[in-house]
N, C-alpha and C. Protein backbone atom coordinates (compact mmCIF):
# COMPACT_ATOMS: atom_id res chain seq x y z
N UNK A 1 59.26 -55.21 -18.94
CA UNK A 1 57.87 -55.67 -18.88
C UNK A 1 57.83 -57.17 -18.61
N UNK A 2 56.73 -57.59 -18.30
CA UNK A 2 56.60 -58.76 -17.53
C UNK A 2 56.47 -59.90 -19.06
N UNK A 3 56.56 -60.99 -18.44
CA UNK A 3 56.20 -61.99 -19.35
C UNK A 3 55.19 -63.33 -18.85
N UNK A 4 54.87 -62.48 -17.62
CA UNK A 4 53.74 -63.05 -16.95
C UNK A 4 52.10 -62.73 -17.39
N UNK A 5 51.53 -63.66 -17.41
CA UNK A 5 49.84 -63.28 -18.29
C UNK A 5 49.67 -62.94 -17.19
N UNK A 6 49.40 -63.27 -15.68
CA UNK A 6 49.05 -62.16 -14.85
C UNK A 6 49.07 -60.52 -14.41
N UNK A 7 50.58 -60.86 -14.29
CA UNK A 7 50.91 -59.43 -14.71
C UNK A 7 50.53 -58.19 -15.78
N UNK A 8 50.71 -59.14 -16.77
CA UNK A 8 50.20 -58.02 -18.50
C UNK A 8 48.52 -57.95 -17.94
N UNK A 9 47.93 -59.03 -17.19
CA UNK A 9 46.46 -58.05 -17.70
C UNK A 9 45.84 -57.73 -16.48
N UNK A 10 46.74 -57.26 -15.39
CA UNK A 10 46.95 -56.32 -13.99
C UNK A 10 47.31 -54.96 -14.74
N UNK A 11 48.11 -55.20 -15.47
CA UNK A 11 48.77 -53.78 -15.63
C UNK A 11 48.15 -53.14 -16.96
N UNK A 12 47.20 -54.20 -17.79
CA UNK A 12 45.76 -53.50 -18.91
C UNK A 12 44.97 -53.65 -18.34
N UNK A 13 44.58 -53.87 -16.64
CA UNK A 13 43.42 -53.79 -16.59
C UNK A 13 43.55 -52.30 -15.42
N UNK A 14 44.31 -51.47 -14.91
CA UNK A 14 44.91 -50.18 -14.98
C UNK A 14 44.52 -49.18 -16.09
N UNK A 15 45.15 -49.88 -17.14
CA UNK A 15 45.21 -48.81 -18.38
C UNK A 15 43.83 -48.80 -18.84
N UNK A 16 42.84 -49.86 -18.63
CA UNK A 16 41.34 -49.26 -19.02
C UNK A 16 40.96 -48.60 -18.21
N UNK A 17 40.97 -48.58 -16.50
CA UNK A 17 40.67 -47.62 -15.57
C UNK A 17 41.07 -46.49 -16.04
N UNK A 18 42.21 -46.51 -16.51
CA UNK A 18 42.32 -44.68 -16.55
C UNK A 18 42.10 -44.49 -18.08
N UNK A 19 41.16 -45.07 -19.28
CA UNK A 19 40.63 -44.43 -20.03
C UNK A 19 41.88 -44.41 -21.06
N UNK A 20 43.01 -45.67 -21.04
CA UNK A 20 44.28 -46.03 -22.17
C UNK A 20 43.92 -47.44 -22.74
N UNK A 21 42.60 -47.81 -23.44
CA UNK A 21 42.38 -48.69 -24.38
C UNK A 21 43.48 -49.44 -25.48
N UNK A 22 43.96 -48.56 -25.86
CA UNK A 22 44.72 -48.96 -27.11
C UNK A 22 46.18 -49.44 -26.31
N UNK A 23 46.48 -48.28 -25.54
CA UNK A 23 47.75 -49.20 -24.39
C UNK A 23 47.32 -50.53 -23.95
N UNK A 24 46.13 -50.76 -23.57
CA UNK A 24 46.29 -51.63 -22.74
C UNK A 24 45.85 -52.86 -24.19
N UNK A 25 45.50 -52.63 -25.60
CA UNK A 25 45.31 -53.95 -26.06
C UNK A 25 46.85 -54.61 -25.96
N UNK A 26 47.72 -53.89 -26.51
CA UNK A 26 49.25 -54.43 -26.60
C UNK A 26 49.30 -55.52 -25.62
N UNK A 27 49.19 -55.35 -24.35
CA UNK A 27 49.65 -55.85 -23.05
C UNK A 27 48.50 -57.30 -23.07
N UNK A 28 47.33 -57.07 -23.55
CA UNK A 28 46.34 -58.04 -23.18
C UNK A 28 46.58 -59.58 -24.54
N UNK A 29 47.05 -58.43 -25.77
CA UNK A 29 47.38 -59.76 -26.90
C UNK A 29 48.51 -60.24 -26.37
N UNK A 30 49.76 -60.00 -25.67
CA UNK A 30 50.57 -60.35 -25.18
C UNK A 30 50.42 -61.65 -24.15
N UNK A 31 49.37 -61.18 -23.07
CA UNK A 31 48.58 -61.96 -22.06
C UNK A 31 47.98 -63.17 -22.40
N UNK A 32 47.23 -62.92 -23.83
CA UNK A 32 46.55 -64.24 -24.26
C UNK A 32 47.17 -64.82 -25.03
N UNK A 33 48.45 -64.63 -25.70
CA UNK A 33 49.33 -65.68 -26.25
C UNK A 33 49.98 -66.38 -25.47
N UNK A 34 49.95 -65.89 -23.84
CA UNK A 34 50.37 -66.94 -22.93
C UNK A 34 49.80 -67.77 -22.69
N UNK A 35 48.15 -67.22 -22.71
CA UNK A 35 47.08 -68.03 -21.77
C UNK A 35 45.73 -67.64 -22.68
N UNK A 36 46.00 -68.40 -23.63
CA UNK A 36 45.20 -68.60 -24.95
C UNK A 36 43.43 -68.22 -24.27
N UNK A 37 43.24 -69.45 -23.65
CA UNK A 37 41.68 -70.18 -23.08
C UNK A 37 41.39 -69.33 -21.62
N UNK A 38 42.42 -67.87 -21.57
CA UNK A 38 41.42 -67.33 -20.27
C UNK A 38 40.48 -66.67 -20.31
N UNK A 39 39.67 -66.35 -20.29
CA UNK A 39 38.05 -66.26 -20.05
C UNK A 39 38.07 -64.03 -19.52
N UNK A 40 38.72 -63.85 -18.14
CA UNK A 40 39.12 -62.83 -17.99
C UNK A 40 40.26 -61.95 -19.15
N UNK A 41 41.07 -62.65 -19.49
CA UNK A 41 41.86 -62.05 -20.72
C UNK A 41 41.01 -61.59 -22.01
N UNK A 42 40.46 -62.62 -22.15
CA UNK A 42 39.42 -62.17 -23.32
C UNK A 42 38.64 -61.51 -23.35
N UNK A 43 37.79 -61.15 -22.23
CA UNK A 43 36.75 -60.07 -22.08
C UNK A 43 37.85 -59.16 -21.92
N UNK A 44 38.68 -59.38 -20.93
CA UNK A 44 39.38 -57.45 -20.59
C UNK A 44 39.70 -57.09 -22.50
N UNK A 45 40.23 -58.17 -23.25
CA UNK A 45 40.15 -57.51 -24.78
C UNK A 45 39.78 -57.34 -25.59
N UNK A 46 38.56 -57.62 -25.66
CA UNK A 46 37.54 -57.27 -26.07
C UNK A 46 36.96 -56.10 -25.72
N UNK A 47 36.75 -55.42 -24.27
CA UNK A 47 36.66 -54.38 -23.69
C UNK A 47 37.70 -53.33 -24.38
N UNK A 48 38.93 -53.56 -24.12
CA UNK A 48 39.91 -52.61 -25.20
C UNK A 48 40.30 -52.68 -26.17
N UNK A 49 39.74 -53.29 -27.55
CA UNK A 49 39.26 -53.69 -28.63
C UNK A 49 38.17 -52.61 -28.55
N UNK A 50 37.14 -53.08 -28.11
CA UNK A 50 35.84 -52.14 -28.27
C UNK A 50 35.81 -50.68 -27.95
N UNK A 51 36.47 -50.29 -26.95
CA UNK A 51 36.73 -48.73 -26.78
C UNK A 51 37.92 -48.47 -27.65
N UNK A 52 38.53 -49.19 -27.97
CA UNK A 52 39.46 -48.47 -29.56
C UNK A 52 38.90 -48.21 -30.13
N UNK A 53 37.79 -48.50 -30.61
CA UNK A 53 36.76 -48.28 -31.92
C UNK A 53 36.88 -49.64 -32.49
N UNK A 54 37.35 -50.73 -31.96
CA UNK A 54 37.72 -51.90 -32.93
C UNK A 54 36.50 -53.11 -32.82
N UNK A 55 35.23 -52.67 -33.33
CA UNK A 55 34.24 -53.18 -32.99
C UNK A 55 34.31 -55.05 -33.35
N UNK A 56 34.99 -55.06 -34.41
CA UNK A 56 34.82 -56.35 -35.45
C UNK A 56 35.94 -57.51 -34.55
N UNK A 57 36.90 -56.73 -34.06
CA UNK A 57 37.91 -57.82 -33.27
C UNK A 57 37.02 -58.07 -31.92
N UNK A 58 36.34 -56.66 -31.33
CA UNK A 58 36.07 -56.77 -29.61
C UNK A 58 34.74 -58.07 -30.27
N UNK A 59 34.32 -57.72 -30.88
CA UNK A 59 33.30 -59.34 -31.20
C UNK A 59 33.74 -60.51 -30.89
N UNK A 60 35.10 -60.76 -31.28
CA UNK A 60 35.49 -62.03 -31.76
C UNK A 60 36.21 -62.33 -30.37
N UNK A 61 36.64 -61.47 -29.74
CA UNK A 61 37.00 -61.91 -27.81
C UNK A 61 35.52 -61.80 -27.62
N UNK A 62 34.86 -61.70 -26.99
CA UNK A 62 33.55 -61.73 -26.97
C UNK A 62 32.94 -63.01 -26.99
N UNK A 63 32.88 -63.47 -28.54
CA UNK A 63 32.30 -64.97 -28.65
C UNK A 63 32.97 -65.81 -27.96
N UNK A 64 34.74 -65.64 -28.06
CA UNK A 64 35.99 -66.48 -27.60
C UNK A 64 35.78 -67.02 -26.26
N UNK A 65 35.71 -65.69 -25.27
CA UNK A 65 35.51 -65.58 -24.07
C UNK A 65 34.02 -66.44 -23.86
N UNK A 66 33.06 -65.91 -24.50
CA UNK A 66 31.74 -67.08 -24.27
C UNK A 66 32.22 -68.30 -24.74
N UNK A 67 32.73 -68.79 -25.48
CA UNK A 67 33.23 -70.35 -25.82
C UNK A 67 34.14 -70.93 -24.14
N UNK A 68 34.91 -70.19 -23.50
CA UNK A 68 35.02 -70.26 -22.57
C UNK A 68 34.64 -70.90 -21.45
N UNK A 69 33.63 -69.41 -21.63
CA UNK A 69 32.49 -70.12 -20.37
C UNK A 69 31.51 -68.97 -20.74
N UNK A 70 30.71 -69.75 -20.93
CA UNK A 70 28.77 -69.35 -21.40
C UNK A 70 28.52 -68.72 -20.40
N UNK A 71 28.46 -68.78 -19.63
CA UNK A 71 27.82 -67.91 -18.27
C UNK A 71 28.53 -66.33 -18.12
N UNK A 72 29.30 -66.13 -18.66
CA UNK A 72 29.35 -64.62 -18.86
C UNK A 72 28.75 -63.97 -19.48
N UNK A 73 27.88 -62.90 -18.39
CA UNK A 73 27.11 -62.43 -18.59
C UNK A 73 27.86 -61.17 -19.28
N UNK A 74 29.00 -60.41 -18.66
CA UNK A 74 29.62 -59.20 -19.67
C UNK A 74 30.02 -59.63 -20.76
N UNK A 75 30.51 -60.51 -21.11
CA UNK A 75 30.92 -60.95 -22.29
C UNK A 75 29.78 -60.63 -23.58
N UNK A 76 28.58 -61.14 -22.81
CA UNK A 76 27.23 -61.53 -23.40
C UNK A 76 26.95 -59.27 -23.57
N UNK A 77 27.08 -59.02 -22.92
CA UNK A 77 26.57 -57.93 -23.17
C UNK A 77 27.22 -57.06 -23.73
N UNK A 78 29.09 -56.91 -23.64
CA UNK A 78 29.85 -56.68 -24.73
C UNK A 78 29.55 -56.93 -26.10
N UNK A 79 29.09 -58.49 -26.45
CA UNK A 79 28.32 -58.78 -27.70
C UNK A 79 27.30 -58.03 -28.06
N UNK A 80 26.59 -58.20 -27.22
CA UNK A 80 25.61 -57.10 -27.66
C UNK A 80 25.68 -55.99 -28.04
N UNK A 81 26.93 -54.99 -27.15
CA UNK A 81 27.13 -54.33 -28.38
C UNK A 81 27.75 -53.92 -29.55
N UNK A 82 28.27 -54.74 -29.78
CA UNK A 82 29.16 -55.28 -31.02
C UNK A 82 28.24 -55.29 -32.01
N UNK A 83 27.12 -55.97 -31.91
CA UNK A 83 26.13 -56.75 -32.36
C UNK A 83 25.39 -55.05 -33.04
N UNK A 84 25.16 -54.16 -31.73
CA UNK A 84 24.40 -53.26 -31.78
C UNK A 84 25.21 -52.12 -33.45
N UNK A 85 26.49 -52.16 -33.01
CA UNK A 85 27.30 -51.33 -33.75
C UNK A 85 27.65 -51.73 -35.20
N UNK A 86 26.81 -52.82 -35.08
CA UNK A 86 27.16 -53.78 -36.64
C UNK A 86 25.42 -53.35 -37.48
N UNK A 87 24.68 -53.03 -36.41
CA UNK A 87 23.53 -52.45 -37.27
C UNK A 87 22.58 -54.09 -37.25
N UNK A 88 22.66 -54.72 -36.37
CA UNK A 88 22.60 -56.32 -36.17
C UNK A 88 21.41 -55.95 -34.91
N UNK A 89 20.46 -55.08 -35.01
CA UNK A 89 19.70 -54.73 -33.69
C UNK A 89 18.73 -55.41 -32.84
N UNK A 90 18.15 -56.49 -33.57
CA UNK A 90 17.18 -57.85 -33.11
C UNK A 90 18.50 -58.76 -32.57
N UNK A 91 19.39 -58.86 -32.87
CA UNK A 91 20.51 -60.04 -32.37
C UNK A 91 21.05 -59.41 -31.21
N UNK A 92 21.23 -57.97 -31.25
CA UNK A 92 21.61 -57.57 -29.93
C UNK A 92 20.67 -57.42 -28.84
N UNK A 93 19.64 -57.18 -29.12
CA UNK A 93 18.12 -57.11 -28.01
C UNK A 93 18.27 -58.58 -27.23
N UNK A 94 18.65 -59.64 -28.05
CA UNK A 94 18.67 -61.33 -27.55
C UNK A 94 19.44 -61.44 -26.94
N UNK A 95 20.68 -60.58 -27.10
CA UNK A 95 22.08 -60.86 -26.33
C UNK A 95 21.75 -59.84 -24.84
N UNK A 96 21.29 -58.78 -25.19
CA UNK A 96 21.31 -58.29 -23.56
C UNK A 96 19.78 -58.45 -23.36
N UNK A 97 19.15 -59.01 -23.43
CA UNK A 97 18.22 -59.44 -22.67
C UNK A 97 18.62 -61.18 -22.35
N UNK A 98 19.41 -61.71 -22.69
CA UNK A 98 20.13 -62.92 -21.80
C UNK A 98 20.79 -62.40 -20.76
N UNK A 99 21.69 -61.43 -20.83
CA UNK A 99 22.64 -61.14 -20.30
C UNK A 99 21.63 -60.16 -18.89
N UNK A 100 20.65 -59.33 -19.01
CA UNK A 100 19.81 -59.02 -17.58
C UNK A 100 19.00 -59.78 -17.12
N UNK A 101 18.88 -60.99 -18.16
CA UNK A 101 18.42 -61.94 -17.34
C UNK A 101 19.54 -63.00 -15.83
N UNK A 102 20.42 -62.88 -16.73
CA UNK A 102 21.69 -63.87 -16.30
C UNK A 102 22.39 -63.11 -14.93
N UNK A 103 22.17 -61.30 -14.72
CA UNK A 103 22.95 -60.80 -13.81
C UNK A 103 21.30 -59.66 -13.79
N UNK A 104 20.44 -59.46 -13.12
CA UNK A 104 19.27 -58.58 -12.99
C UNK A 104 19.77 -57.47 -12.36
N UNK A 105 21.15 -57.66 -11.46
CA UNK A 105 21.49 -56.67 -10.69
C UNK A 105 22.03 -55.63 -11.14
N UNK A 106 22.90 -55.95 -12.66
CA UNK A 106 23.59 -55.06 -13.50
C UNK A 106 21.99 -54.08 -14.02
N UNK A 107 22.39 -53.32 -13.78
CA UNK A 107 21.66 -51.86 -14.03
C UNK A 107 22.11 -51.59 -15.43
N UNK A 108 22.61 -51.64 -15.80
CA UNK A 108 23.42 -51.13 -17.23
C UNK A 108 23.01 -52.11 -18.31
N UNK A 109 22.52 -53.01 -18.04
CA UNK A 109 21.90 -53.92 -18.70
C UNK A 109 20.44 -53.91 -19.43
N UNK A 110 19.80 -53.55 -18.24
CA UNK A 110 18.64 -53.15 -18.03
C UNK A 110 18.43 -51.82 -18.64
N UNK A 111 19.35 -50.87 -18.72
CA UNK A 111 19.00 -49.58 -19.47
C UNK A 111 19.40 -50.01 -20.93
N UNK A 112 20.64 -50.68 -21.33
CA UNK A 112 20.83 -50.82 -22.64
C UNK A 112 19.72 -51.33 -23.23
N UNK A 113 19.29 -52.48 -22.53
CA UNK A 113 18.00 -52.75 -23.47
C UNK A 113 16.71 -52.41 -23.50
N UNK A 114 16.50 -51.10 -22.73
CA UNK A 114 15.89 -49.92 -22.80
C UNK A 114 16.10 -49.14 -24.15
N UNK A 115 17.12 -48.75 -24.16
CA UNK A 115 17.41 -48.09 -25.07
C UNK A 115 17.71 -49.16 -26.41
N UNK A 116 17.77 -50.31 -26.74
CA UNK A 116 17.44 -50.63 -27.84
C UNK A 116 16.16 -51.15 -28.24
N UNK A 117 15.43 -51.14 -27.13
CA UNK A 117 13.97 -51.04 -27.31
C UNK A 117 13.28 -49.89 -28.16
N UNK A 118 13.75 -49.16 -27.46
CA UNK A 118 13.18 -47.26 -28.10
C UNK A 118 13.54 -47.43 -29.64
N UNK A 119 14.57 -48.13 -29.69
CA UNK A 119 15.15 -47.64 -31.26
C UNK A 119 14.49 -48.43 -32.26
N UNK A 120 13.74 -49.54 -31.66
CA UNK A 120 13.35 -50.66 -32.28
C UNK A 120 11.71 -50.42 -32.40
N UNK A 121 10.92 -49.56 -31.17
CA UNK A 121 10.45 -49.34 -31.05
C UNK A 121 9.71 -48.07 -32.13
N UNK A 122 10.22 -47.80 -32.72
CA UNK A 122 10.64 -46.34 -33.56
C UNK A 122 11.12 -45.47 -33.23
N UNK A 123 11.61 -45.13 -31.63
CA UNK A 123 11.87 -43.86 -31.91
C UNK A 123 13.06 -43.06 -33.26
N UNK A 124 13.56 -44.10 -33.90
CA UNK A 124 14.36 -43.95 -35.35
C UNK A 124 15.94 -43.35 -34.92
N UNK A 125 15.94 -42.76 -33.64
CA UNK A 125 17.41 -42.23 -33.25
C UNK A 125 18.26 -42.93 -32.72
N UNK A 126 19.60 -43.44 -33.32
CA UNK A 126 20.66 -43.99 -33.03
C UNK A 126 20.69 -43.74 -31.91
N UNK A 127 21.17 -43.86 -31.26
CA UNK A 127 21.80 -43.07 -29.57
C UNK A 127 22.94 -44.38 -28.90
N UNK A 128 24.65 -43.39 -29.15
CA UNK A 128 25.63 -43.89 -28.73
C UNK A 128 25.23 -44.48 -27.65
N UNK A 129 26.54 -45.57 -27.41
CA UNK A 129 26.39 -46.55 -26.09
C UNK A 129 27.58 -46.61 -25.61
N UNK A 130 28.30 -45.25 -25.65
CA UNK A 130 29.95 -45.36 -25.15
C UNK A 130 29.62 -44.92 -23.75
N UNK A 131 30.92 -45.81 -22.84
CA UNK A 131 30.69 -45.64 -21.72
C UNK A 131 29.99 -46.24 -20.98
């Protein structure tokens, strides 16, 4: 295996395409002990953090990656649902409604905070956000 941060998060960013989260965190903590302050490293682990089920770490790449650089908008909306899964539901409405503001084109944006509207709204039903 490589000992290149390029490499490790080429070859986890593979293993989230095909739906291997937990493979690919190994490769990505590996990646960012090379390259502490990358911005792409941190979201891709946070992304496989968060589809592990590892809601409380994918947060903390998340903020990392926004310390970064603010203008990430996935980052911003990863938070959000971090935010969402923490039961934190007014803090996540703020985070992806920055975040469809920041990218209008992301569609997925625009429905998430659809759907935490409804919930906020009353309709009272949780409704997963995997995927």
């Amino acid at each position: 295996m490589s000992d290149n941060a390029y490499d490790l998060f080429q070859e986890a960013r593979g293993l989230l395409q095909d739906r291997k989260p937990a493979a690919a965190v190994s490769l990505l903590e590996r990646a960012k002990r090379l390259e502490p302050r990358r911005g792409s490293i941190l979201e891709a682990l946070g992304i496989a953090y968060y589809n592990s089920g590892l809601h409380d770490l994918a947060r903390r790449e998340f903020e990392e990656a926004l310390e970064v650089d603010p203008t990430n908008h996935y980052a911003i909306y990863g938070l959000s649902r971090c935010l969402y899964r923490k039961g934190l539901l007014h803090r996540a409405i703020g985070q992806i409604k920055l975040a469809a503001v920041m990218a209008p084109e992301m569609e997925i944006y625009g429905e998430t905070l659809q759907r935490y509207q409804s919930e906020l709204d009353g309709s009272g039903e949780r409704r997963s956000l995997e995927g």
